[in-house]
Protein backbone atom coordinates (compact mmCIF):
# COMPACT_ATOMS: atom_id res chain seq x y z
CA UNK A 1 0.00 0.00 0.00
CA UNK A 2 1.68 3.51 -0.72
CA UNK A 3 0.50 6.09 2.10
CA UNK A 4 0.82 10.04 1.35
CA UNK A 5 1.31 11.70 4.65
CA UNK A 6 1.00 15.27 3.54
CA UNK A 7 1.86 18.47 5.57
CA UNK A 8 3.39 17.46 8.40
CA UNK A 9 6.30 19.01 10.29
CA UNK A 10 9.24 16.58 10.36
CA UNK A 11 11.63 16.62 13.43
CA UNK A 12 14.47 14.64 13.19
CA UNK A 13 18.40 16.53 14.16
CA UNK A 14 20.42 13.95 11.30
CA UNK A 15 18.50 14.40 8.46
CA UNK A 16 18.64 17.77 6.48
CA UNK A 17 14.48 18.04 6.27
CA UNK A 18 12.20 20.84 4.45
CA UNK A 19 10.13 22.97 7.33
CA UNK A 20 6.63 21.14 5.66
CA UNK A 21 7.02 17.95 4.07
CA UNK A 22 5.08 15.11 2.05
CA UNK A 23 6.17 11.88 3.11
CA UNK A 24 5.41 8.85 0.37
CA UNK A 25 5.00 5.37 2.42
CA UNK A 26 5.46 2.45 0.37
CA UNK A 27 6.49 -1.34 1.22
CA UNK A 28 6.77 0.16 4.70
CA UNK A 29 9.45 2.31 4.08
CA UNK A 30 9.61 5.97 3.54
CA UNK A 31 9.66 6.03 -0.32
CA UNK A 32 10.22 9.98 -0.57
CA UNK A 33 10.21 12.59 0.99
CA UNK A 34 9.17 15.87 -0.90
CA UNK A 35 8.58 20.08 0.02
CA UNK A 36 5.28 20.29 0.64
CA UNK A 37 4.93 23.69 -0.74
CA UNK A 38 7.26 22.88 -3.81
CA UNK A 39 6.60 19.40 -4.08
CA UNK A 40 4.91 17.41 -6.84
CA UNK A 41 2.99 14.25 -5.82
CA UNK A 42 1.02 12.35 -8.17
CA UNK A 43 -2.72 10.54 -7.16
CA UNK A 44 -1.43 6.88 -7.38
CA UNK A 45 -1.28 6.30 -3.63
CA UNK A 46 -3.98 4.03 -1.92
CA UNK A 47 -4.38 6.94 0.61
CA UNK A 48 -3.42 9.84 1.57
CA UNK A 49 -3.59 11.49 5.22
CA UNK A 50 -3.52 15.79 5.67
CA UNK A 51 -1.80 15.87 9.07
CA UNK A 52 -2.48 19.72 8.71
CA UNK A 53 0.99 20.72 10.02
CA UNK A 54 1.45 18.11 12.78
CA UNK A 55 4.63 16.88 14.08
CA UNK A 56 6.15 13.97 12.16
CA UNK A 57 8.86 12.14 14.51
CA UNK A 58 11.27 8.74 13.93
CA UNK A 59 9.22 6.16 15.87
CA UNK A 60 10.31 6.38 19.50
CA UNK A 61 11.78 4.30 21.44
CA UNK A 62 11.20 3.58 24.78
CA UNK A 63 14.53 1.62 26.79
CA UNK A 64 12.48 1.22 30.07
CA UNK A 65 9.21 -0.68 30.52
CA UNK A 66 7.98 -3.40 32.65
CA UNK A 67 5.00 -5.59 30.66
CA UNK A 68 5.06 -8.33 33.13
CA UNK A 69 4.53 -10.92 30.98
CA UNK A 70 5.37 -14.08 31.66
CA UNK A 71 3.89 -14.31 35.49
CA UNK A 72 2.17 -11.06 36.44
CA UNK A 73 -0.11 -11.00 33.18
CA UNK A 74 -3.01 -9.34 35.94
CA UNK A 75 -0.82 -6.15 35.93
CA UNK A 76 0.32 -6.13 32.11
CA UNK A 77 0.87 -8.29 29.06
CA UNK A 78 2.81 -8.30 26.17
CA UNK A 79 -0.15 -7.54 24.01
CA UNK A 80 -1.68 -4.29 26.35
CA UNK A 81 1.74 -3.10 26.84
CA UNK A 82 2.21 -2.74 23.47
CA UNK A 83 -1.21 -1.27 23.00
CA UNK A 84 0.07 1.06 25.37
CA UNK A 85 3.15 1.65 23.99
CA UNK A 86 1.42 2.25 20.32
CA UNK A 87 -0.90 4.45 21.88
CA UNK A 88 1.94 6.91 23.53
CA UNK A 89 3.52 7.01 20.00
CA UNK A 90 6.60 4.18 20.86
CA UNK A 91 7.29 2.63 17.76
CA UNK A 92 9.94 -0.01 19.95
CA UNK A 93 10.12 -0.80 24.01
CA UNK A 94 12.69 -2.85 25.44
CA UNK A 95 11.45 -4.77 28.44
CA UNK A 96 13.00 -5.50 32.03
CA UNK A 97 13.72 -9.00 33.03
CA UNK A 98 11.77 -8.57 36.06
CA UNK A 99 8.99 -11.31 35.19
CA UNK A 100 8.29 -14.85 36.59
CA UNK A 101 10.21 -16.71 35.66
CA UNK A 102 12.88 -13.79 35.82
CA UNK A 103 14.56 -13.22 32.43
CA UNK A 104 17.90 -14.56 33.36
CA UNK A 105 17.87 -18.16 30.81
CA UNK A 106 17.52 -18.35 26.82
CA UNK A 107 13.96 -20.02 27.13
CA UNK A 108 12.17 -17.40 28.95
CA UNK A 109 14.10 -14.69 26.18
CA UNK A 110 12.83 -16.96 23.64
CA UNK A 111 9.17 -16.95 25.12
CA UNK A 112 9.06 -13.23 25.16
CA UNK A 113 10.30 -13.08 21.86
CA UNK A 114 7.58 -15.37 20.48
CA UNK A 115 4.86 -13.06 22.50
CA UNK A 116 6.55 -9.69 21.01
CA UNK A 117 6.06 -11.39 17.15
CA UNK A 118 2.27 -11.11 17.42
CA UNK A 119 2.62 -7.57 17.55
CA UNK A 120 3.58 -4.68 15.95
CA UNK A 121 5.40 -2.77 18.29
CA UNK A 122 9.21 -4.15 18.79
CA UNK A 123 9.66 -5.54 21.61
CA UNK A 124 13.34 -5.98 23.00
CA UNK A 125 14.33 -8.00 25.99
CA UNK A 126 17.15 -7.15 28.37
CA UNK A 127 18.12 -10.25 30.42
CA UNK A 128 18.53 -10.68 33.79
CA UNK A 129 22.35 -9.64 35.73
CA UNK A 130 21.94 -12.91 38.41
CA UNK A 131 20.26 -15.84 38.79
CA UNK A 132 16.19 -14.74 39.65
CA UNK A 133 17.40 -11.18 39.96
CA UNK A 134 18.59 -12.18 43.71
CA UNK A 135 21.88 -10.34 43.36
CA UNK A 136 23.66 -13.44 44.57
CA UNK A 137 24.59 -15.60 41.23
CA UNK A 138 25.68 -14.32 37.66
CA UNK A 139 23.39 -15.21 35.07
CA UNK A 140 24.45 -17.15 32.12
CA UNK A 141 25.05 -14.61 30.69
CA UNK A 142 26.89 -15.72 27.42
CA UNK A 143 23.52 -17.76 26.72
CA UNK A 144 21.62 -14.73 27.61
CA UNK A 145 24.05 -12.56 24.76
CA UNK A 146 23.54 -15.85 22.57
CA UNK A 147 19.54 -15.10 22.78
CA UNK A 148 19.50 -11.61 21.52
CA UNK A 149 19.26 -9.51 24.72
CA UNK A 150 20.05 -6.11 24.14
CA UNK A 151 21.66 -5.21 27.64
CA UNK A 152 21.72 -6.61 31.17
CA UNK A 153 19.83 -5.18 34.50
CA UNK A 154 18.46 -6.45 37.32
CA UNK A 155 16.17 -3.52 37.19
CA UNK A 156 13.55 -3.62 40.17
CA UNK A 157 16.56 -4.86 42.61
CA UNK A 158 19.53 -3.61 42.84
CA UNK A 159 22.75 -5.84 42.77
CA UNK A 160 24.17 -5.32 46.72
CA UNK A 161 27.03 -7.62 46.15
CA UNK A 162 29.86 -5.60 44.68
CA UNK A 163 31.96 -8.72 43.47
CA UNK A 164 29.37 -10.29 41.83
CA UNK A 165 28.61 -6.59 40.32
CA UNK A 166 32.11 -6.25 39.08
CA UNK A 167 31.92 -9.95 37.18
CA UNK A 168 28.82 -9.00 35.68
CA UNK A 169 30.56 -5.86 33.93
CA UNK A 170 33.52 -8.03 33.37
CA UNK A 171 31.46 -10.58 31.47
CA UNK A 172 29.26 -8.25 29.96
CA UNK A 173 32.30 -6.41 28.52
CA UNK A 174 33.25 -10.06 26.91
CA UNK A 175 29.83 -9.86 25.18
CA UNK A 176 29.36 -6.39 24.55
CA UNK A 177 26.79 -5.90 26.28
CA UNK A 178 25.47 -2.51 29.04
CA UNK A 179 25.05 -2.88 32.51
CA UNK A 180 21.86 -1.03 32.92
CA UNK A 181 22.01 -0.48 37.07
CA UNK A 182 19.10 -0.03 39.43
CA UNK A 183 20.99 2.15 41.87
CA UNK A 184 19.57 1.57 45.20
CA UNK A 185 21.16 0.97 48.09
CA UNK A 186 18.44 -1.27 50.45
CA UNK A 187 19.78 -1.05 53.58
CA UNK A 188 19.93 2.56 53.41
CA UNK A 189 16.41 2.78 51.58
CA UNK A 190 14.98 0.57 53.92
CA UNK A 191 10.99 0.41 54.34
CA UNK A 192 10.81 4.20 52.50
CA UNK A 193 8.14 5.00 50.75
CA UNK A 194 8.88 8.54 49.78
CA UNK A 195 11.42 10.82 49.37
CA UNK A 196 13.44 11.54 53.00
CA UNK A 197 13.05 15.63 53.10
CA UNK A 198 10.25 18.27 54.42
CA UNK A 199 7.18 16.45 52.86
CA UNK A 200 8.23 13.20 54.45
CA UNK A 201 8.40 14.94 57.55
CA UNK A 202 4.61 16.56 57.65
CA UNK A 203 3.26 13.30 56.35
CA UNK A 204 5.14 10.97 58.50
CA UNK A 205 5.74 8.53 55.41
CA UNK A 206 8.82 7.00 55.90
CA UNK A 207 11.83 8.25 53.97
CA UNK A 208 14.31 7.32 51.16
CA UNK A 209 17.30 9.79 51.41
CA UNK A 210 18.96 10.38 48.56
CA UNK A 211 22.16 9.01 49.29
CA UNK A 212 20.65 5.62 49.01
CA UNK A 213 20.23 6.04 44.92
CA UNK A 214 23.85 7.93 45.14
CA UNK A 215 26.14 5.72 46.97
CA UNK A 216 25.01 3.06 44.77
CA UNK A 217 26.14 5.37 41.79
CA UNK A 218 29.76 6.39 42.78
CA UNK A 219 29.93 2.47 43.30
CA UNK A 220 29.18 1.26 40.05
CA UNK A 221 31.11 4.22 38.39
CA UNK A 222 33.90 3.07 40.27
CA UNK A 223 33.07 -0.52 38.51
CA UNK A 224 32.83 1.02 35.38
CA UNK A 225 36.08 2.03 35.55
CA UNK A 226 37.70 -0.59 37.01
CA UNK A 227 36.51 -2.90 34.41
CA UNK A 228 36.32 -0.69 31.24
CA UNK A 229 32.63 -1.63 30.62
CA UNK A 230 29.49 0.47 29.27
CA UNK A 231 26.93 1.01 32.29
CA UNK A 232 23.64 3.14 32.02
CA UNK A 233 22.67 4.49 35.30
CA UNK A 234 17.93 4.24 35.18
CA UNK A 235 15.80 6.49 36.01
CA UNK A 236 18.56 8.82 37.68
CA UNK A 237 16.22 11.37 40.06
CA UNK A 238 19.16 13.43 41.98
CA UNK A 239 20.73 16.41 41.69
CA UNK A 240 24.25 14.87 43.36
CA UNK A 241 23.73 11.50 41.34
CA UNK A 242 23.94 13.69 38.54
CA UNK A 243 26.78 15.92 39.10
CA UNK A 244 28.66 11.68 40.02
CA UNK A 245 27.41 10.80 36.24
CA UNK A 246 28.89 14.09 35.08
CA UNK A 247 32.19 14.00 36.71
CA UNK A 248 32.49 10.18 35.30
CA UNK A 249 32.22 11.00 31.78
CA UNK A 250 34.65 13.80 32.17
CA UNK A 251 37.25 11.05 33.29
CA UNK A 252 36.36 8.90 30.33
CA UNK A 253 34.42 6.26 31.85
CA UNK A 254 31.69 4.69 29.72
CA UNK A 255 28.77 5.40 31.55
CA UNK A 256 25.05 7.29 30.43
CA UNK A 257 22.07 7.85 32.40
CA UNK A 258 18.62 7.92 31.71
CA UNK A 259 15.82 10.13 33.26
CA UNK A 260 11.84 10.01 33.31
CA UNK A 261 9.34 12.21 32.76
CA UNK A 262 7.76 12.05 36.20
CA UNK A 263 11.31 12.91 37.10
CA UNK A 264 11.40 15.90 35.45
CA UNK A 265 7.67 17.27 35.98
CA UNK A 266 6.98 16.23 39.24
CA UNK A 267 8.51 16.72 42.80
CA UNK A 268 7.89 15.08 46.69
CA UNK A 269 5.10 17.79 46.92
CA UNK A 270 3.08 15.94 44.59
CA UNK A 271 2.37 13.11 47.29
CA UNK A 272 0.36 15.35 49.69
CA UNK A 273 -3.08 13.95 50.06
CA UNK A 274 -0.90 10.27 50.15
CA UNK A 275 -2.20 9.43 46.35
CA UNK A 276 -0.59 6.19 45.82
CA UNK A 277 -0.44 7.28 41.84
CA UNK A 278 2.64 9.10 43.15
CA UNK A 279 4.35 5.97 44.67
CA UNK A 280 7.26 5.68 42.71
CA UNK A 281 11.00 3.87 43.09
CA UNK A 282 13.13 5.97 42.88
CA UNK A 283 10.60 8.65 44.65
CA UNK A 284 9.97 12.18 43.34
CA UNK A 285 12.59 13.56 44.95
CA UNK A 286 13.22 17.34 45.80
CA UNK A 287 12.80 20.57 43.90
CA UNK A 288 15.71 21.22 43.78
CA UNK A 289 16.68 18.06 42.45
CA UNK A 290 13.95 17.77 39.33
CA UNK A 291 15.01 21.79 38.83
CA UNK A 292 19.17 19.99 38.29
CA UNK A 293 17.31 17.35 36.20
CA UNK A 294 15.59 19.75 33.87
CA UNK A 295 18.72 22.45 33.85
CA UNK A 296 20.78 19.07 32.57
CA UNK A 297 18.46 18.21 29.81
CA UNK A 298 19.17 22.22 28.36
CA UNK A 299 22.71 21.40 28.53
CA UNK A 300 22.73 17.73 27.12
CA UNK A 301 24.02 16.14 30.46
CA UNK A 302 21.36 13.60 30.15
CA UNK A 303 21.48 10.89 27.09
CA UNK A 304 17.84 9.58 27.40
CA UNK A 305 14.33 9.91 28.64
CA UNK A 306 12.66 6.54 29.20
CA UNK A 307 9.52 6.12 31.33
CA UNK A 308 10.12 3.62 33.47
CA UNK A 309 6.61 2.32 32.63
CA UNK A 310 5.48 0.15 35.43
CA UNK A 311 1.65 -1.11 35.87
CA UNK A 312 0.18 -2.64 38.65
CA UNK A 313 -3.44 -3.79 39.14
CA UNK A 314 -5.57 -1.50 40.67
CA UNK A 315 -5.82 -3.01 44.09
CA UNK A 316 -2.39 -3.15 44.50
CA UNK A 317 -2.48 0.73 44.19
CA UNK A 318 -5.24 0.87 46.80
CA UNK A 319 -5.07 1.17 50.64
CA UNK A 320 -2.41 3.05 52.35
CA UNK A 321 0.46 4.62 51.10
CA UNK A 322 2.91 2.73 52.90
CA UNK A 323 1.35 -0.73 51.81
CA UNK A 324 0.64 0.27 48.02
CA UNK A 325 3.19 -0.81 45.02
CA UNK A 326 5.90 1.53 43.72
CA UNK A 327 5.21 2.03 40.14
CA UNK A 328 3.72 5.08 37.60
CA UNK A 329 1.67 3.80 34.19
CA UNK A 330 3.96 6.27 31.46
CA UNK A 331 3.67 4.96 28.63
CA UNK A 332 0.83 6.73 27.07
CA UNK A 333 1.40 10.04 28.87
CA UNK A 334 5.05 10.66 28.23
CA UNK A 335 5.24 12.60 25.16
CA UNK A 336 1.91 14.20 25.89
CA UNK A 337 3.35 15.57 29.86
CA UNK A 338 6.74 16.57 28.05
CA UNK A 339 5.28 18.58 25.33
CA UNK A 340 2.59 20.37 28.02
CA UNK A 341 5.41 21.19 30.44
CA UNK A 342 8.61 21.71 29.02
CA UNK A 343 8.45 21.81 25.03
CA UNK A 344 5.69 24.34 25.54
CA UNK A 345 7.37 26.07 28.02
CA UNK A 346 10.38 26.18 25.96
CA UNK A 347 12.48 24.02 28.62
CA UNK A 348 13.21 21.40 25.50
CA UNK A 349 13.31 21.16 22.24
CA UNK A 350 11.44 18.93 19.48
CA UNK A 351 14.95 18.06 18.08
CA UNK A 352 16.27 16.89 21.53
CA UNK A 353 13.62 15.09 22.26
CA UNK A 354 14.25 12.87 19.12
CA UNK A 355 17.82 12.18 20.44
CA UNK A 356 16.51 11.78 24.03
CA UNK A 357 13.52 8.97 22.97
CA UNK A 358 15.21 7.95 19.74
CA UNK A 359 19.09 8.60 18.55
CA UNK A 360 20.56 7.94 22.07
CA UNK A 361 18.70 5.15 23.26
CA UNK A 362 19.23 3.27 20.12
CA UNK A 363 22.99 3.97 20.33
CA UNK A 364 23.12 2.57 23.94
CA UNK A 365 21.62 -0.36 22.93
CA UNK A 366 23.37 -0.88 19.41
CA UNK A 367 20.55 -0.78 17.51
CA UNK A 368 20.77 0.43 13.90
CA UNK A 369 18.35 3.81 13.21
CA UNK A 370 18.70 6.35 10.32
CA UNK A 371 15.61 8.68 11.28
CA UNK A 372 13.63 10.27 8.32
CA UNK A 373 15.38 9.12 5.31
CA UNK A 374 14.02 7.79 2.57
CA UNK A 375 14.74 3.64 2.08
CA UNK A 376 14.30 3.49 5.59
CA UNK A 377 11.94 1.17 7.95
CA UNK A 378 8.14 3.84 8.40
CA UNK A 379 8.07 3.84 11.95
CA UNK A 380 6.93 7.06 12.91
CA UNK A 381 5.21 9.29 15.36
CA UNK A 382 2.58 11.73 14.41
CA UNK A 383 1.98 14.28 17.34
CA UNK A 384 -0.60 17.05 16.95
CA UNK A 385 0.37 19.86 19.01
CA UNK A 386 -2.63 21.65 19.77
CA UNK A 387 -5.12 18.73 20.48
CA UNK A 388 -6.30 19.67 23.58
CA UNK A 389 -7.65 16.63 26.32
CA UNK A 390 -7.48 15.31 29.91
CA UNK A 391 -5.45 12.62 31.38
CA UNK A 392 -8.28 9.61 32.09
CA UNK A 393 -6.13 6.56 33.22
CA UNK A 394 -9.59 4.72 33.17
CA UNK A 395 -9.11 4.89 29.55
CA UNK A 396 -5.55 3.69 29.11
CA UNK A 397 -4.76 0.76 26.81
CA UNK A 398 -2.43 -0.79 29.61
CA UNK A 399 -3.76 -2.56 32.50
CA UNK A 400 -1.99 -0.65 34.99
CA UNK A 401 -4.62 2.31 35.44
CA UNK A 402 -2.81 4.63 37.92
CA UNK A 403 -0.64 7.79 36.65
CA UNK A 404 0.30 10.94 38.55
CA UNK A 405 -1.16 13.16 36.06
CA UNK A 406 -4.82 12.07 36.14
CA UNK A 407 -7.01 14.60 35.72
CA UNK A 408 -4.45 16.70 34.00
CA UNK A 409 -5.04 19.13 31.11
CA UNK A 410 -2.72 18.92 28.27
CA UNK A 411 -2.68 20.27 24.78
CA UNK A 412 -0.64 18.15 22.39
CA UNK A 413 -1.28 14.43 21.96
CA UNK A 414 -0.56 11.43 19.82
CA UNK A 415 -1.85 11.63 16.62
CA UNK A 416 -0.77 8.56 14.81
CA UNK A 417 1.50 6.20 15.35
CA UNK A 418 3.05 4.06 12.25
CA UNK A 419 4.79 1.10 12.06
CA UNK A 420 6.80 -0.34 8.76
CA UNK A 421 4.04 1.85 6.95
CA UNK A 422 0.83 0.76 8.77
CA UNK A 423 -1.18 2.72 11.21
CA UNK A 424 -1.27 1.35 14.89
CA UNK A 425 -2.49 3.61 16.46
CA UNK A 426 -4.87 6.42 14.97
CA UNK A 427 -6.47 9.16 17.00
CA UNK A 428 -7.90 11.20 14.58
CA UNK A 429 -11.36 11.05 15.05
CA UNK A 430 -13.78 11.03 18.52
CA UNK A 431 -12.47 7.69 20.08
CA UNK A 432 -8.66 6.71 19.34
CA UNK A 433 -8.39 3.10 18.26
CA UNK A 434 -5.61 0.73 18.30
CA UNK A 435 -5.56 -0.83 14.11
CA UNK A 436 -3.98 -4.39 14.20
């Protein structure tokens, strides 16, 4: 089928683009791309879509979700995490290992793999660092490399064991492969459920300080460079983890970080009234430390913004704060929250966000991209800018039906969403639907 996406806005920082484009789809890649007002196009396409100036992005790519699947299909699947993913414009999501069984063996990659080919979004697997994610036993991890996994993590738990940490960048080194670190000290961490600071205090949750993300930090830096190998620090949330990160690639040392929207927009104040939608790990942290976070995205301290996309079922989000699961629904919100509070506010650009959800991640994880160019793969992101709507979690395509943000108003959502030339996701009339 050859698809005519006409005026649309590209946004894409490799590719030398015209300001208002046509874009011919054909054998789901981008056959041409043409000036829209210079442009000739003739009327042998199947179809052909006015986007009416909208944003045209490369497919995103998401380097942080959680879809459960195998073992805790009640709180997410393969299939509604990609849903969600589709629906948040994510063209590719690589998943965490953090299922049951854990993602640490070649037949539980293999299984996921088999899931992600009855959909259309790519799904990528990391594998697991150790043995059921216990921090006590190195995978197998040549078996794991041998499978396809695209990185290794024992995201959800951090590895305590610094010798075992150390062989696991050794090995992974062998195979190529990042260390993507949960950095979270336990003991230190404890039984917090929030941020340790002033709103900790008047609520009487109990605290997570945030030396218990940054010891953990300076330690695996220090493994980084002991061993030579590539780590990526997730869902960074400190101003002093930062300025660690920082100093470490001024030395040399191989290391990235990655930070999330809920991160950057949202800070420990958020949890007065104890809403459990704002029960995250790490926790929204300080002012002062999402005001660092943003300050580093203007000065391109910060390689990648993943979301960290982590559904629960809904009674696991109920009751108290202190008994209610860590974890934010982001998939479907992400670009939408970015656009209303920074793009907007002029705190990012379109063209950095492509290298945050697109150029860098891929890079990490040594996946091949080219952006906008014709002869390349049609995954793409359509975002219209001044569709305005409210956040209703009760209509998300995931399972996990708790965000932060409900009841937010945002102008700017996800138009379309296009993979290898076919629409997934299309939200251009009353109800958005999900096409495969």
């Amino acid at each position: 089928m050859r698809t005519l996406l006409k005026n649309c806005t590209p946004v894409d920082p490799k590719n030398e683009l015209p300001d208002r484009a046509d874009i011919l789809l054909e054998d789901g890649q981008i056959a041409k791309i043409t000036n829209s007002q210079t442009g000739k196009n003739n009327n042998q396409n199947d179809k052909t879509l006015d986007l009416k100036g909208a944003m045209l992005l490369p497919g995103l790519i998401d380097m942080h979700a959680h879809f459960r699947e195998p073992g805790f299909e009640e709180k997410e699947t393969i299939r509604t995490g990609s849903e969600a993913a589709a629906a948040g414009g994510f063209t590719t999501v690589v998943v965490m290992p953090n299922t049951r069984p854990v993602a640490d063996n070649p037949a539980t990659i293999e299984l996921i793999k088999a899931r992600a080919a009855e959909v259309p979004v790519d799904v990528k697997p990391l594998g697991s660092i150790t043995k059921g994610s216990a921090g006590n036993e190195l995978a197998e991890i040549g078996f794991l490399a041998q499978s396809g996994v695209l990185g290794l993590t024992d995201d959800g738990q951090p590895v305590m064991n610094s010798e075992v940490m150390r062989r696991a960048m050794e090995y992974a080194s062998d195979f190529n492969l990042p260390i993507i670190s949960h950095c979270e000290d336990l003991k230190l961490a404890a039984e917090g459920v929030m941020h340790e600071g002033y709103y900790s205090s008047i609520l009487g949750l109990k605290p997570i300080p945030a030396a218990a993300e940054e010891i953990m930090i300076a330690r695996d830096i220090a493994l980084a460079e002991l061993t030579g190998a590539s780590l990526h620090i997730a869902h960074l949330s400190t101003k002093r983890g930062l300025e660690m990160v920082l100093e470490a690639i001024n030395k040399g040392i191989k290391v990235t970080a990655e930070v999330t929207p809920h991160h950057l927009t949202l800070n420990d104040k958020a949890v007065l009234g104890y809403d459990t939608a704002t029960k995250v790990n790490p926790p929204l942290r300080s002012e002062e430390d999402r005001q660092a976070l943003q300050q580093a995205l203007k000065e391109d301290e910060i390689a990648v913004i993943a979301t960290d996309h982590a559904p629960h079922t809904i009674e696991e989000k109920m009751g108290t704060f202190d008994s209610a699961a860590f974890g934010i629904s982001g998939l479907e919100t992400a670009v939408a929250v970015l656009h209303e509070d920074l793009i907007s506010q002029q705190k990012l650009h379109w063209d950095k966000l492509v290298e945050l959800m697109y150029y860098n991640p891929a890079e990490i994880l040594q996946l091949e991209v080219e952006g906008l160019k014709e002869g390349t793969p049609a995954d793409l992101t359509v975002f219209n800018p001044k569709k305005k709507w409210q956040i209703d979690p009760g209509k998300f395509k995931s399972l996990g039906k708790h965000s932060p943000y409900a009841g937010k108003d945002c102008t700017g959502k996800i138009l379309l969403t296009i993979k290898e030339g076919q629409i997934i996701y299309d939200d251009r009339g009353d109800e958005a639907e999900i096409l495969y």
